[in-house]
N, C-alpha and C. Protein backbone atom coordinates (compact mmCIF):
# COMPACT_ATOMS: atom_id res chain seq x y z
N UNK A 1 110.92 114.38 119.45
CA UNK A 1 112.07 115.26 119.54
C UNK A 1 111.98 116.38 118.51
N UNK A 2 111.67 116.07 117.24
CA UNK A 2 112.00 116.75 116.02
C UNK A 2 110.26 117.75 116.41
N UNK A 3 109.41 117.49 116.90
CA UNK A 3 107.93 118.53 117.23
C UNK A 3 108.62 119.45 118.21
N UNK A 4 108.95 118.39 119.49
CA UNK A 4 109.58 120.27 119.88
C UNK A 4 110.96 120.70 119.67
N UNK A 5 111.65 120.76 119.06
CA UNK A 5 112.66 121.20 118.62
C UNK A 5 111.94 122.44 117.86
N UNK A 6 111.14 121.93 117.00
CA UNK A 6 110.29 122.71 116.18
C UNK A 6 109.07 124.50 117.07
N UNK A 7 108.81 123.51 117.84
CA UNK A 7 108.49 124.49 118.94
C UNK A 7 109.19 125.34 119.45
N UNK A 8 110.69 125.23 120.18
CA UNK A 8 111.48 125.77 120.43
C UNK A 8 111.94 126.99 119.61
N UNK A 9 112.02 126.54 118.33
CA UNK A 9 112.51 127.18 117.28
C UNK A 9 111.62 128.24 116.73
N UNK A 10 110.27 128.32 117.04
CA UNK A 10 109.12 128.80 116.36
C UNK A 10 108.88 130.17 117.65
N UNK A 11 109.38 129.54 118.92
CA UNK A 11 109.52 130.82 119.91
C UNK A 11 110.35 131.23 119.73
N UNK A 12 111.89 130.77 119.53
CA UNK A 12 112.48 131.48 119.02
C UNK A 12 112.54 132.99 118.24
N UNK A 13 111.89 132.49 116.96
CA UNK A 13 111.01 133.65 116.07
C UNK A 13 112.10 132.65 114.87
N UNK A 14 112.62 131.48 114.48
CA UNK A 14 113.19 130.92 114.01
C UNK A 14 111.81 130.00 112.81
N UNK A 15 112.54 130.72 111.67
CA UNK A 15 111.52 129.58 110.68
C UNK A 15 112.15 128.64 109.59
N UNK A 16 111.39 127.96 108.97
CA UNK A 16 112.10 126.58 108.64
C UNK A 16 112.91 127.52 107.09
N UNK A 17 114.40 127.00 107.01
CA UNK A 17 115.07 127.87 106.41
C UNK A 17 115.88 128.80 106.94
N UNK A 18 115.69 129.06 108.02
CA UNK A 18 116.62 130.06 108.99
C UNK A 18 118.16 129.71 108.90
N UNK A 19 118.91 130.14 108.86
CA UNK A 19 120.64 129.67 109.02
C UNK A 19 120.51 130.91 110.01
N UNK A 20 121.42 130.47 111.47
CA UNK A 20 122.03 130.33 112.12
C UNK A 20 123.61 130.88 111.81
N UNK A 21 123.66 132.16 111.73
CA UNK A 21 125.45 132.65 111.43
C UNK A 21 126.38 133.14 112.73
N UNK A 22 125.37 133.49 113.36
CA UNK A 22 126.43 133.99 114.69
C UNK A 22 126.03 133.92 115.89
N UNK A 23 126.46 133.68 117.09
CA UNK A 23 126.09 133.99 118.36
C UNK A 23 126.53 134.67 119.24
N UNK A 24 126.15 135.41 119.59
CA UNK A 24 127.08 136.85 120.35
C UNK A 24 128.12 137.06 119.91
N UNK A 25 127.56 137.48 118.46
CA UNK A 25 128.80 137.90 117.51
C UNK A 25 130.29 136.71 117.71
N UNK A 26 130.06 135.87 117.65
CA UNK A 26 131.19 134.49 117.80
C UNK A 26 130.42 133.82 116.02
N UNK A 27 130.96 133.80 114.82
CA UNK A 27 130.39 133.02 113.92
C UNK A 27 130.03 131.59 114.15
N UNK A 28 128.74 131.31 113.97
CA UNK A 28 128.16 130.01 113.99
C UNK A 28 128.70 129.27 113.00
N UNK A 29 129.59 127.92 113.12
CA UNK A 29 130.42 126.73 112.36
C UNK A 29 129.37 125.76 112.81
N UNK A 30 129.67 124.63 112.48
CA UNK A 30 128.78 123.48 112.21
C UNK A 30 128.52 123.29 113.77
N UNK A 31 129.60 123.15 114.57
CA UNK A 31 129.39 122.86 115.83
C UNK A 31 128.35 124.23 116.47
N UNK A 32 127.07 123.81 116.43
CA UNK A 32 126.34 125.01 117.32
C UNK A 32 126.21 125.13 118.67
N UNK A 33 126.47 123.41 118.88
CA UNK A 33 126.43 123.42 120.41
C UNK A 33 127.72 123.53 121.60
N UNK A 34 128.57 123.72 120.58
CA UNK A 34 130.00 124.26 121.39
C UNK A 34 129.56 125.42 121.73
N UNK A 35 129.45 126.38 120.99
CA UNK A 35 128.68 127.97 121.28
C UNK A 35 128.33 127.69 122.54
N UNK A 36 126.95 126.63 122.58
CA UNK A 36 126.45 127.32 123.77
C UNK A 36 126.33 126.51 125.16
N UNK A 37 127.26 125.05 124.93
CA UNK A 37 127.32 123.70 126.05
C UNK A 37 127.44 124.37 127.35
N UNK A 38 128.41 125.64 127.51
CA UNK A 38 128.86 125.88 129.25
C UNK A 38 128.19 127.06 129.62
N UNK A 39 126.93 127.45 128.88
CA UNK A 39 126.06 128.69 129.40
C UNK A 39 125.00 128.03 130.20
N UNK A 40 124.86 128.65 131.54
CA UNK A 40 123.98 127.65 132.30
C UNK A 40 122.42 128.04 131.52
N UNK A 41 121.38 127.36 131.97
CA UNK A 41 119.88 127.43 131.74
C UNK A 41 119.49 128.73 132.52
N UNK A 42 118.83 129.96 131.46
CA UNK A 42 117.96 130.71 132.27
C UNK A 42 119.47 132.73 131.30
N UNK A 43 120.51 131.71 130.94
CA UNK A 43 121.39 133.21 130.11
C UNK A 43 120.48 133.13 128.66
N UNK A 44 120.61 134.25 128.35
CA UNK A 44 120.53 134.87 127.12
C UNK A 44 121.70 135.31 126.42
N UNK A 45 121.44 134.65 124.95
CA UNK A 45 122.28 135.01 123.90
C UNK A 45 121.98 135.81 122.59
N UNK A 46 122.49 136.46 122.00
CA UNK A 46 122.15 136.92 120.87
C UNK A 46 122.37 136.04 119.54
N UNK A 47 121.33 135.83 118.88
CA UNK A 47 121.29 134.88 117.32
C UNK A 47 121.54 136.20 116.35
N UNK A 48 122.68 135.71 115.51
CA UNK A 48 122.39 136.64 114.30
C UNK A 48 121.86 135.38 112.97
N UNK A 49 120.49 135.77 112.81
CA UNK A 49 120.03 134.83 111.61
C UNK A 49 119.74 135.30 110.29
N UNK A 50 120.40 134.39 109.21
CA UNK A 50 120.12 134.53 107.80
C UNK A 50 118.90 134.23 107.39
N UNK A 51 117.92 135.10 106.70
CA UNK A 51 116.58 134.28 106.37
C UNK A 51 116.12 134.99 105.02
N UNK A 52 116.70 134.26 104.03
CA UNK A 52 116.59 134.67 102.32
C UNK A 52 117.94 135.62 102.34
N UNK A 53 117.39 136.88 101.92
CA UNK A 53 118.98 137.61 101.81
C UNK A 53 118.61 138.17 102.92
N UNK A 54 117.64 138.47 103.81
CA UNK A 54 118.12 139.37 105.09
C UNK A 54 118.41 139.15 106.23
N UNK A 55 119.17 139.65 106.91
CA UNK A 55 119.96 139.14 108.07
C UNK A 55 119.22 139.75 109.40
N UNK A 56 118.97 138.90 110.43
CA UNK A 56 118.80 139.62 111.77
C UNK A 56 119.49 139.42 113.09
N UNK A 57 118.93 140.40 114.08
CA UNK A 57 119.56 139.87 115.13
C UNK A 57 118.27 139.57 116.07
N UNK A 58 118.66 138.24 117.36
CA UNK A 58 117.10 138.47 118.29
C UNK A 58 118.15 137.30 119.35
N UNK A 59 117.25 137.91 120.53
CA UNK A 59 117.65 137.36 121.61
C UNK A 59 117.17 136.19 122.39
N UNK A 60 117.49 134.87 122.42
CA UNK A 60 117.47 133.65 122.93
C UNK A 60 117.53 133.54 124.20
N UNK A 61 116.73 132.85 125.76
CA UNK A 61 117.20 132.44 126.59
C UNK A 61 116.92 131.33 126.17
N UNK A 62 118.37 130.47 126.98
CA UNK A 62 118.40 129.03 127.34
C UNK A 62 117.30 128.71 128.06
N UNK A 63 117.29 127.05 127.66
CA UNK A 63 116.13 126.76 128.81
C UNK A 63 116.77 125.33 129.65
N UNK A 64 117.42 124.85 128.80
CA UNK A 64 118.12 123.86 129.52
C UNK A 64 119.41 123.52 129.13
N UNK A 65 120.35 122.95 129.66
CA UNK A 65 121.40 122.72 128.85
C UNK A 65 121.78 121.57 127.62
N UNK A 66 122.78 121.56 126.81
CA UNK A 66 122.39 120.68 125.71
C UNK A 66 124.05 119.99 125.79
């Protein structure tokens, strides 16, 4: 589970240390998967990610639901 999670995350463009602050501009809280439980497989979302002090934005499709 925890290898591809890791995978997932690495297409993403997500690296170890990444925080996770927003998703289509909605702030990311602990619950990440409320964000995104009722988006079917195959939408795209926008990540805004913290990584050291700089912040980005990049675009996610789903691949399955969670």
């Amino acid at each position: 589970m925890f290898a591809l999670a890791a995978l997932i995350a690495e297409a993403a463009g997500l690296k170890k240390g990444d925080v996770i602050i927003a998703v289509d501009g909605k702030p990311a809280n602990a619950d990440l998967r409320a964000l995104l439980r009722d988006r079917p497989a195959g939408s795209t979302v926008e990540l805004t990610v913290r990584s050291g002090i700089e912040t980005r934005k990049g675009a996610l499709m789903l691949r399955d639901q969670i």
